[in-house]
PDB file of N, CA and C in Angstrom:
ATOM      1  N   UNK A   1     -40.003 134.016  17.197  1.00  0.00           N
ATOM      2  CA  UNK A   1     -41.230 133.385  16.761  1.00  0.00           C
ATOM      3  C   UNK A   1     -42.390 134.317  17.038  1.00  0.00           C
ATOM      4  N   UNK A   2     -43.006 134.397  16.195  1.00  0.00           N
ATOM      5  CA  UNK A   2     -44.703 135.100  16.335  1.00  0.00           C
ATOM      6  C   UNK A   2     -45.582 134.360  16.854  1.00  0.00           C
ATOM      7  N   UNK A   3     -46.761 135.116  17.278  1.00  0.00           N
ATOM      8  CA  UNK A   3     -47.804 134.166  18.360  1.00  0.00           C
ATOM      9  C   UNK A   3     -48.616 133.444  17.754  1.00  0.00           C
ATOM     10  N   UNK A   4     -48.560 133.110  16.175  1.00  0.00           N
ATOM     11  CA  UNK A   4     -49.125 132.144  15.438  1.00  0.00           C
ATOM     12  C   UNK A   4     -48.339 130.666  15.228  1.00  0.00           C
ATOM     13  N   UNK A   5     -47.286 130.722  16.309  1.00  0.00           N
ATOM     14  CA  UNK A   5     -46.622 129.405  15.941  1.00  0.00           C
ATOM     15  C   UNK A   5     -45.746 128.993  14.687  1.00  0.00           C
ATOM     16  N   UNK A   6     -46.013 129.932  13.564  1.00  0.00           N
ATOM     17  CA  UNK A   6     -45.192 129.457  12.768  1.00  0.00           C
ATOM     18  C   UNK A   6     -43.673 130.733  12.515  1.00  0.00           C
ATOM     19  N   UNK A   7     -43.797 131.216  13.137  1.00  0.00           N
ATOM     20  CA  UNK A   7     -42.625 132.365  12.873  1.00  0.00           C
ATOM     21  C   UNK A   7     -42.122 132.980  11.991  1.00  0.00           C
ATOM     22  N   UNK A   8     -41.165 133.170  11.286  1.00  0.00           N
ATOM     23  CA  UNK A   8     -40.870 134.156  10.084  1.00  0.00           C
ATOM     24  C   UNK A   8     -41.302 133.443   8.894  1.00  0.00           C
ATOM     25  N   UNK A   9     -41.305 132.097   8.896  1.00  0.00           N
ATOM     26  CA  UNK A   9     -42.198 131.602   7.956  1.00  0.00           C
ATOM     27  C   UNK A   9     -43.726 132.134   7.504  1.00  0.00           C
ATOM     28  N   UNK A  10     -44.428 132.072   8.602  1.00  0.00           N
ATOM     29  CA  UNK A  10     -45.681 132.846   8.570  1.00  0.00           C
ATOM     30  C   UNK A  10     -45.514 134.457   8.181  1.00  0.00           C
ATOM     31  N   UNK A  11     -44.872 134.963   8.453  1.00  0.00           N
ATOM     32  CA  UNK A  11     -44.138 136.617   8.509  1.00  0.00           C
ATOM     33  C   UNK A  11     -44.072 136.548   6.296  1.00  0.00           C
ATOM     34  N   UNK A  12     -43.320 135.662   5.973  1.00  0.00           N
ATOM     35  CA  UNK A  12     -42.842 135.438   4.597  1.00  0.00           C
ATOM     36  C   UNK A  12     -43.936 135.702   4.213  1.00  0.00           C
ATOM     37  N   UNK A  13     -44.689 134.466   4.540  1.00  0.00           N
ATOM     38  CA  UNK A  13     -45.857 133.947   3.585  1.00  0.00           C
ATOM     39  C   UNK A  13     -47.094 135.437   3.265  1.00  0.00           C
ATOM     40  N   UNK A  14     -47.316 135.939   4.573  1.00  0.00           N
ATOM     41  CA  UNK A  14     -48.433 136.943   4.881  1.00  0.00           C
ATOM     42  C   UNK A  14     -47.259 137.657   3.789  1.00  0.00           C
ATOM     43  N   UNK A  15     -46.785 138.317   4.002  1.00  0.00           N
ATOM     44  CA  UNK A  15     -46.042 139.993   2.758  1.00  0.00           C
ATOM     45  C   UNK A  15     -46.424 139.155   1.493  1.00  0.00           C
ATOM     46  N   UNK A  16     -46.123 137.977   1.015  1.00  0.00           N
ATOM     47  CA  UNK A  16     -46.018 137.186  -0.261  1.00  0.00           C
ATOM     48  C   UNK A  16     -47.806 137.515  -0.650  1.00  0.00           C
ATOM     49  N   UNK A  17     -48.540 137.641   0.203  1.00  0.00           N
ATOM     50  CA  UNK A  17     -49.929 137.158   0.117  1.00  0.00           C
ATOM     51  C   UNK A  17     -50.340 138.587  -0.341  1.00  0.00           C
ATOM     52  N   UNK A  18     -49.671 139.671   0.315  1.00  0.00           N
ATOM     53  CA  UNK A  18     -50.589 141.149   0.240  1.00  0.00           C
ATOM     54  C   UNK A  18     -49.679 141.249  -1.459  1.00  0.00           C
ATOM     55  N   UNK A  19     -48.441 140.979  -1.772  1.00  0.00           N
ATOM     56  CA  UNK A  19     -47.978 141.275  -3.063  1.00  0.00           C
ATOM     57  C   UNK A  19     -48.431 140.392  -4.136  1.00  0.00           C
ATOM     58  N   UNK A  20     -49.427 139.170  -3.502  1.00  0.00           N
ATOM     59  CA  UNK A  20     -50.187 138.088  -4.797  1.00  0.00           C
ATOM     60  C   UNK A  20     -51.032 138.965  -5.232  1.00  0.00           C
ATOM     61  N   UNK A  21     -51.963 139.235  -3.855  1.00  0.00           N
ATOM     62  CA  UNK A  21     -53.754 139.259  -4.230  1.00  0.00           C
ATOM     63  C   UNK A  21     -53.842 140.764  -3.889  1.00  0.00           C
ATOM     64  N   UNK A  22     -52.720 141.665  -2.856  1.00  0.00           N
ATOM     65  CA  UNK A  22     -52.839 142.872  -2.917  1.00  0.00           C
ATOM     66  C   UNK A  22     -53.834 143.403  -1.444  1.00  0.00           C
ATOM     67  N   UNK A  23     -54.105 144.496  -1.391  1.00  0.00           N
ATOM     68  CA  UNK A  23     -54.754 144.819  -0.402  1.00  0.00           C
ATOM     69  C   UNK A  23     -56.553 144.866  -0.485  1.00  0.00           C
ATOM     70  N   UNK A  24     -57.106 144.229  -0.598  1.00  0.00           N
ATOM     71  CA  UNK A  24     -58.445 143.417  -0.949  1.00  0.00           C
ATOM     72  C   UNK A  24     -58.658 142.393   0.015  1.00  0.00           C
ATOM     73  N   UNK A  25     -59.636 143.295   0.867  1.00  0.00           N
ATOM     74  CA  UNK A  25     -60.256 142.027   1.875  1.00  0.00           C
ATOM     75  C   UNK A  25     -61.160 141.136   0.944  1.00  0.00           C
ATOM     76  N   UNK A  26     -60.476 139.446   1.487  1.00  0.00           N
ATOM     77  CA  UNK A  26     -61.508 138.321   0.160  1.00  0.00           C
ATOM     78  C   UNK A  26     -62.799 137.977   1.052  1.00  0.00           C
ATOM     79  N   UNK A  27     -62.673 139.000   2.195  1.00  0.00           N
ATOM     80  CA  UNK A  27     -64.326 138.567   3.111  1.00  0.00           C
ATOM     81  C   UNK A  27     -65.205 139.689   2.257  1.00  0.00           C
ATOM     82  N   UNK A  28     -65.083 140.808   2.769  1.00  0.00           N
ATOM     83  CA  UNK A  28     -66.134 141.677   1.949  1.00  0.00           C
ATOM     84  C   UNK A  28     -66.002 142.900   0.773  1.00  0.00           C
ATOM     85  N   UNK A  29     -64.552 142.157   0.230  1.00  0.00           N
ATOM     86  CA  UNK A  29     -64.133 142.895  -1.760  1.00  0.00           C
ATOM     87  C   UNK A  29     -63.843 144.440  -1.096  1.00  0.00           C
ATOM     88  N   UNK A  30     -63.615 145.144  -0.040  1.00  0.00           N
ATOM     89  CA  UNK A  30     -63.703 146.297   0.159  1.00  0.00           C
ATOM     90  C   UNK A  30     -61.523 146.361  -0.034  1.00  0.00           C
ATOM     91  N   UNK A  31     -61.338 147.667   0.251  1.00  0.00           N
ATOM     92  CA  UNK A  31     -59.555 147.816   0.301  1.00  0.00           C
ATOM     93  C   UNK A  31     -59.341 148.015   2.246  1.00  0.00           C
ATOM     94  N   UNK A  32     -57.909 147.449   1.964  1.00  0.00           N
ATOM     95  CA  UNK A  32     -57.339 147.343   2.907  1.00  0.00           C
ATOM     96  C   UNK A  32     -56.503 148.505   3.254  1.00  0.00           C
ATOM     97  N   UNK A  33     -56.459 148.988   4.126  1.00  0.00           N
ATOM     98  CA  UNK A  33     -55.489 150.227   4.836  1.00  0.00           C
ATOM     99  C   UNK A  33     -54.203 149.603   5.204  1.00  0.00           C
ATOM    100  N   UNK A  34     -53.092 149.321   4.861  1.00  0.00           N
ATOM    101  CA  UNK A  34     -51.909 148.755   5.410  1.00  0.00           C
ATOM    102  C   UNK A  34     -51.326 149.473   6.547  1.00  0.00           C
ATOM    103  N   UNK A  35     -51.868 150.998   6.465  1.00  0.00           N
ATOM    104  CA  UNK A  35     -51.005 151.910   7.265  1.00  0.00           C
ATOM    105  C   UNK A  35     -51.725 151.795   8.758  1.00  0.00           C
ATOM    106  N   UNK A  36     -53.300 151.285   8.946  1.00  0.00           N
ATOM    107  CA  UNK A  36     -53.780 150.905  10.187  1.00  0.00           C
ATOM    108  C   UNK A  36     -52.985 150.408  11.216  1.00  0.00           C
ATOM    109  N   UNK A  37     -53.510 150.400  12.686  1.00  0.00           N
ATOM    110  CA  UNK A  37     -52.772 149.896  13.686  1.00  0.00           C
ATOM    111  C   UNK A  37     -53.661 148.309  13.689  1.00  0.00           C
ATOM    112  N   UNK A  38     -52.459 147.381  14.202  1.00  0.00           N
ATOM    113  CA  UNK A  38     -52.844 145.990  14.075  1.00  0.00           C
ATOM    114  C   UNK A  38     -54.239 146.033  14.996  1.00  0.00           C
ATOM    115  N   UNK A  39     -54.098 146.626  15.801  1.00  0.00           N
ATOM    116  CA  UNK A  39     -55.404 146.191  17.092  1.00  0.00           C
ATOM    117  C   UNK A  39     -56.687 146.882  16.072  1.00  0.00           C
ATOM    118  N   UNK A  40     -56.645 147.567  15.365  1.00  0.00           N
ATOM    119  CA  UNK A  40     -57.900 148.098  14.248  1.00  0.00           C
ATOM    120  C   UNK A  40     -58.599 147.039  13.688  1.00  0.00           C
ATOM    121  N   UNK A  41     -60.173 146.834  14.003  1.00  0.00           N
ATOM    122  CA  UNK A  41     -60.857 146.300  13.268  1.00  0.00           C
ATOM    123  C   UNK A  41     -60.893 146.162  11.666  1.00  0.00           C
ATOM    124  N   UNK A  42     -60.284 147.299  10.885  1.00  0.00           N
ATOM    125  CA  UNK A  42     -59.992 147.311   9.497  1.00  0.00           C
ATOM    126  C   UNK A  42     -59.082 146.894   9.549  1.00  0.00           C
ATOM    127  N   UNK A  43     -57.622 146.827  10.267  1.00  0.00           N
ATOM    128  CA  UNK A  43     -56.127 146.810   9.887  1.00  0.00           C
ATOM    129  C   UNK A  43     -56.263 145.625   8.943  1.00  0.00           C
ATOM    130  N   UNK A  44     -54.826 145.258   8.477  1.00  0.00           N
ATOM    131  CA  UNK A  44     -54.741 143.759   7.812  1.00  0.00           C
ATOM    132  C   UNK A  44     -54.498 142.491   8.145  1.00  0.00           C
ATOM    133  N   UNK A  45     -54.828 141.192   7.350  1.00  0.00           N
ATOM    134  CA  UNK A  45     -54.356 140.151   8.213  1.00  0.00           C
ATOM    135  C   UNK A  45     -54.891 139.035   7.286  1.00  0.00           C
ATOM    136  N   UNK A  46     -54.152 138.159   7.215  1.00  0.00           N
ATOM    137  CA  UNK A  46     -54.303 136.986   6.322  1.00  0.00           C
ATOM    138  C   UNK A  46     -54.707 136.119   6.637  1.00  0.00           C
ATOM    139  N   UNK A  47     -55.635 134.870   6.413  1.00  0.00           N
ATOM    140  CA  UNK A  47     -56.263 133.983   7.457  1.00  0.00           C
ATOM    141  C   UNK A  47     -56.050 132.934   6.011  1.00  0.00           C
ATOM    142  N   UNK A  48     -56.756 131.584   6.473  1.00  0.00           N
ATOM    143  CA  UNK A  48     -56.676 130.376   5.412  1.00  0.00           C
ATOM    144  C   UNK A  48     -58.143 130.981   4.776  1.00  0.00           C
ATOM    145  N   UNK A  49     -58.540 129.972   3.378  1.00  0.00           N
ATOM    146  CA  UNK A  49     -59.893 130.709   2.675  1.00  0.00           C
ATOM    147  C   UNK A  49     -60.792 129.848   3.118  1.00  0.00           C
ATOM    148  N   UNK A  50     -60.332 128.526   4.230  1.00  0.00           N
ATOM    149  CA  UNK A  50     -60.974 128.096   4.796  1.00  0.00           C
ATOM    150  C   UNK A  50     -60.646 126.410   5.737  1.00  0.00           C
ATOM    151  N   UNK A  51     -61.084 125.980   6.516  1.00  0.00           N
ATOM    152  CA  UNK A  51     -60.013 125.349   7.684  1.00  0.00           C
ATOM    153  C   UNK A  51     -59.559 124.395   6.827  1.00  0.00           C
ATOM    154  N   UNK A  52     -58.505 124.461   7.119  1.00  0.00           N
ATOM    155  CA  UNK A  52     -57.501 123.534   6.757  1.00  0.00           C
ATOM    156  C   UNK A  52     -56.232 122.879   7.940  1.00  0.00           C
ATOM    157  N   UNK A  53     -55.754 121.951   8.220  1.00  0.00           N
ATOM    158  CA  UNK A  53     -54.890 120.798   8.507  1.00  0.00           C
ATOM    159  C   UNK A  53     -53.976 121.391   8.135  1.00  0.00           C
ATOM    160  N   UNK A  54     -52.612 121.737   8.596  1.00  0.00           N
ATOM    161  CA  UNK A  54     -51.419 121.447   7.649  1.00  0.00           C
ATOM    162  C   UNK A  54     -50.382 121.176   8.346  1.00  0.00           C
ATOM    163  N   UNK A  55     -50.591 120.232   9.116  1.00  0.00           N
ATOM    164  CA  UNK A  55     -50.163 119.038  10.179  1.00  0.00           C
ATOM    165  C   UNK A  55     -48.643 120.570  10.674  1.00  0.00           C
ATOM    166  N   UNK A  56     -48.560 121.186  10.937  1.00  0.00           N
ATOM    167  CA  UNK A  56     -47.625 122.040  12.059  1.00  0.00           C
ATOM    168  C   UNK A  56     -46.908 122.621  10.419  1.00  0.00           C
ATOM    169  N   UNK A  57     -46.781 122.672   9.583  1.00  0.00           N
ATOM    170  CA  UNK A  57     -46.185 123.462   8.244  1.00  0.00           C
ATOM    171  C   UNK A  57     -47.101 124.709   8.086  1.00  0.00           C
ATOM    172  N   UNK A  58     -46.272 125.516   7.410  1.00  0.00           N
ATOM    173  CA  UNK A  58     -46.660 126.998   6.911  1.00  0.00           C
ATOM    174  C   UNK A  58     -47.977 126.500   5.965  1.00  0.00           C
ATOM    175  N   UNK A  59     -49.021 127.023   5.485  1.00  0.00           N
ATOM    176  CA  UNK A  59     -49.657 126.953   4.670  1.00  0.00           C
ATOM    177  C   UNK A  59     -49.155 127.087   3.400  1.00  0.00           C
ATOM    178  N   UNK A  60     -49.865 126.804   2.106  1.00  0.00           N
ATOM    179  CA  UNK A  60     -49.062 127.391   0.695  1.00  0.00           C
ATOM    180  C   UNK A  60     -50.122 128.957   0.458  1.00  0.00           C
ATOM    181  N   UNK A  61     -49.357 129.571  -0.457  1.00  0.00           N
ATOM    182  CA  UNK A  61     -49.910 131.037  -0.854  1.00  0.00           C
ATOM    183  C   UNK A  61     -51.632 130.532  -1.613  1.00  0.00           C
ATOM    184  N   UNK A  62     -51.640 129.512  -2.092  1.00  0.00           N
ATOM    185  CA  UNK A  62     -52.914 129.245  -2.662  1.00  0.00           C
ATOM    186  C   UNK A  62     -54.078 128.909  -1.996  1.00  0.00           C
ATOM    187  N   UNK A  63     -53.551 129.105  -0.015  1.00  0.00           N
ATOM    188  CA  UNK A  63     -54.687 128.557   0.917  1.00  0.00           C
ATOM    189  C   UNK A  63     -54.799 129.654   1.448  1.00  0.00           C
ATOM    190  N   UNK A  64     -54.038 130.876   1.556  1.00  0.00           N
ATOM    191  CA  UNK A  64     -54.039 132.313   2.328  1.00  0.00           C
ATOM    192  C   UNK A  64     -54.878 133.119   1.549  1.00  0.00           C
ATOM    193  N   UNK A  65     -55.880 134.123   2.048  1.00  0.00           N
ATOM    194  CA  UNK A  65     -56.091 135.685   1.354  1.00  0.00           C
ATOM    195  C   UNK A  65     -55.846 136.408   2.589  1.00  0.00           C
ATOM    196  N   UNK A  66     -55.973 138.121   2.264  1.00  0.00           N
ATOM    197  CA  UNK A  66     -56.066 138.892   3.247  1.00  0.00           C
ATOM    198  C   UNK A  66     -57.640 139.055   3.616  1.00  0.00           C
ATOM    199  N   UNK A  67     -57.709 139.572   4.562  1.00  0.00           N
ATOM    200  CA  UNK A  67     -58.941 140.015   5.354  1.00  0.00           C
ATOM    201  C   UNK A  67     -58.642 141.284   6.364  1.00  0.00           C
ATOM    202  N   UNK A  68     -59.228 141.901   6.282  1.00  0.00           N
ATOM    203  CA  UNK A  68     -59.768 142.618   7.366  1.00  0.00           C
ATOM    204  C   UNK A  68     -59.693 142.368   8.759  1.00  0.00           C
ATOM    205  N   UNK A  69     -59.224 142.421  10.043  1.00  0.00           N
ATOM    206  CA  UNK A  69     -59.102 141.657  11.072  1.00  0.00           C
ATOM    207  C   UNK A  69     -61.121 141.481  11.446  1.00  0.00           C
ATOM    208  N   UNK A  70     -61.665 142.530  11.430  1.00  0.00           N
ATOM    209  CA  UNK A  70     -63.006 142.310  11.728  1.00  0.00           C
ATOM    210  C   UNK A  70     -63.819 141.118  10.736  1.00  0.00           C
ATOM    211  N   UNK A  71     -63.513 141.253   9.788  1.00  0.00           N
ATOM    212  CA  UNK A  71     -63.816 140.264   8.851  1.00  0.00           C
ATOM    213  C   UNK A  71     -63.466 138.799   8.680  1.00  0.00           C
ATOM    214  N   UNK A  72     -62.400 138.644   9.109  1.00  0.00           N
ATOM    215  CA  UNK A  72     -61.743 137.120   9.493  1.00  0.00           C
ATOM    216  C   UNK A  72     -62.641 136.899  10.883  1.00  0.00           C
ATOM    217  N   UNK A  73     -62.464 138.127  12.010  1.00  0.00           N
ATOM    218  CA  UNK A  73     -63.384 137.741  13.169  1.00  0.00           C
ATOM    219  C   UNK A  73     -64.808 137.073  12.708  1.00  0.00           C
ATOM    220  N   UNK A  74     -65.093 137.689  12.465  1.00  0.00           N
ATOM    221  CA  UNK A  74     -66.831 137.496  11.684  1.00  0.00           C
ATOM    222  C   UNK A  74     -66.772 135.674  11.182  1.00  0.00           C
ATOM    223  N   UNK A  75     -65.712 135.890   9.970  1.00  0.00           N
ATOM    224  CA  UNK A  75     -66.073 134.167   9.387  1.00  0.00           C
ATOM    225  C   UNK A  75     -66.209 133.286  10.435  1.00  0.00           C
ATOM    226  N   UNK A  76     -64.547 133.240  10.871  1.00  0.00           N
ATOM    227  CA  UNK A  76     -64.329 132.171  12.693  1.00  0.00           C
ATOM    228  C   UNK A  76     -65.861 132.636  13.124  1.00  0.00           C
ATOM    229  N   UNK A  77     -66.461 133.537  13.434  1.00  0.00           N
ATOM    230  CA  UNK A  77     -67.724 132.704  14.536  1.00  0.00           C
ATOM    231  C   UNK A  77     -68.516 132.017  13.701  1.00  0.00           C
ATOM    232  N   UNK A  78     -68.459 132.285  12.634  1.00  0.00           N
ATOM    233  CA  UNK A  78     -70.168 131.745  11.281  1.00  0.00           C
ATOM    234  C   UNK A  78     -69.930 130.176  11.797  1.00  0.00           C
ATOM    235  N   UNK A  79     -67.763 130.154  11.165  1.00  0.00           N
ATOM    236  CA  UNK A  79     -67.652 128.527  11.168  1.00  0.00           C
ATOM    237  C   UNK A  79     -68.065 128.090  12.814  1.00  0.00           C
ATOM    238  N   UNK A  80     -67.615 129.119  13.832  1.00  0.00           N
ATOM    239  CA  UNK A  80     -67.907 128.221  15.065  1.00  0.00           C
ATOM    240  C   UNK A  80     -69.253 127.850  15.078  1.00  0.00           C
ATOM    241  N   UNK A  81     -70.206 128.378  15.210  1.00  0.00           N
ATOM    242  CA  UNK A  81     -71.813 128.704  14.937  1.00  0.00           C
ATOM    243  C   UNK A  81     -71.785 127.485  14.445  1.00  0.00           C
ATOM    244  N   UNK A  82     -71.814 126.883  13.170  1.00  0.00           N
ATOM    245  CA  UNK A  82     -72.186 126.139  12.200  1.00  0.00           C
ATOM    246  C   UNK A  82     -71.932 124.607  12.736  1.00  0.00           C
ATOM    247  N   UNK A  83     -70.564 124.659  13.983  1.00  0.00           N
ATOM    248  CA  UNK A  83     -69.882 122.863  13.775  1.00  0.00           C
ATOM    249  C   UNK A  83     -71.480 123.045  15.129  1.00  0.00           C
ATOM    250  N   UNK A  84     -71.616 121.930  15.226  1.00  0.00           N
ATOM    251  CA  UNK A  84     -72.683 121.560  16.460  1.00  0.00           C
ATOM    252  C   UNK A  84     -71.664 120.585  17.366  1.00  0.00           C
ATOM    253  N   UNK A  85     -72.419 121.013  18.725  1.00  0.00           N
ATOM    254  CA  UNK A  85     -71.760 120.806  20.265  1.00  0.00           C
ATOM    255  C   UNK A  85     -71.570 119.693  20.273  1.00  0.00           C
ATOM    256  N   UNK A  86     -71.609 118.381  21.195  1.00  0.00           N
ATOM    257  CA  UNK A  86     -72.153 117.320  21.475  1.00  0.00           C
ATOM    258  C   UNK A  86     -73.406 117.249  21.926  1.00  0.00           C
ATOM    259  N   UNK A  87     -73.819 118.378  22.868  1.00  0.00           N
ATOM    260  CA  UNK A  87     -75.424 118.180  23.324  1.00  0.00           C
ATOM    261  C   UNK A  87     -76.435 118.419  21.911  1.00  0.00           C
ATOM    262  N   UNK A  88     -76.042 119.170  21.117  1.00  0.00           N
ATOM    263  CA  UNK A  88     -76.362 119.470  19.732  1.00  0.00           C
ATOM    264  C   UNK A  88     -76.793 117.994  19.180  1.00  0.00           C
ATOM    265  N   UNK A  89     -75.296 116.821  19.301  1.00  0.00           N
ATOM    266  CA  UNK A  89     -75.487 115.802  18.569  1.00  0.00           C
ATOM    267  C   UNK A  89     -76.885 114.864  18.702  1.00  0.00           C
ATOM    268  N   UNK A  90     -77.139 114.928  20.442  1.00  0.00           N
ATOM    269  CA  UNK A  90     -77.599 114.180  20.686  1.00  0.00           C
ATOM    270  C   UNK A  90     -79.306 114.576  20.486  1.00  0.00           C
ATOM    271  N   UNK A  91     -79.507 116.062  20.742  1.00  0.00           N
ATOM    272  CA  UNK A  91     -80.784 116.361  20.787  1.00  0.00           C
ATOM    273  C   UNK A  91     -81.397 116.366  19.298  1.00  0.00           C
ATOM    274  N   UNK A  92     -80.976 115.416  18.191  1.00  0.00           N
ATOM    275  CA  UNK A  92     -81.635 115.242  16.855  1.00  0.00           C
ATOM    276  C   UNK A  92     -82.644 114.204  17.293  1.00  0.00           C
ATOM    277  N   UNK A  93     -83.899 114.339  16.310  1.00  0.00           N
ATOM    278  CA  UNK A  93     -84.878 113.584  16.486  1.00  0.00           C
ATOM    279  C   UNK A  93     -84.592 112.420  15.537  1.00  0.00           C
ATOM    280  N   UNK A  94     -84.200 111.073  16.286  1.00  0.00           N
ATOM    281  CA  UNK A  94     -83.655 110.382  14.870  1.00  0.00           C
ATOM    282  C   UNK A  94     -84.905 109.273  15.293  1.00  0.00           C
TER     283      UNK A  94
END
């Protein structure tokens, strides 16, 4: 099993994803280096196109693109940024 929990399933899906859409980060349209080392901010890496549920199942190929590992980093904080805290909830002027 891989450290994403889903194991060679996930393994499938990611190769299926770079031979759909190819090596094209869908964060910033630039090309992907396949030959990079994983720990590389450019290397490759497939993320959802955006959060999704899929109650403990593999995703389908129509919820995956590739990204950039720096570039998937980047989205995850926008979305963290964006949900508000609980102290967030409360300090609205209602």
């Amino acid at each position: 099993m891989t450290g994403d929990g889903y194991g060679r399933q996930w393994q499938l899906l990611r190769e299926q994803a770079y031979r759909v859409y190819g090596y094209i980060c869908y964060g910033c349209s630039q090309p992907i280096d396949p030959t990079l080392p994983k720990t590389h901010r450019l290397s490759r890496t497939v993320d959802h196109t955006y959060g999704v549920n899929h109650n403990g199942r593999v995703p389908r190929i129509e919820d995956v693109r590739p990204y950039h590992r720096a570039c998937n980093t980047r989205k995850e904080n926008n979305r963290r940024r964006r949900t508000p805290t609980p102290t967030q909830w409360h300090s609205q002027p209602w």
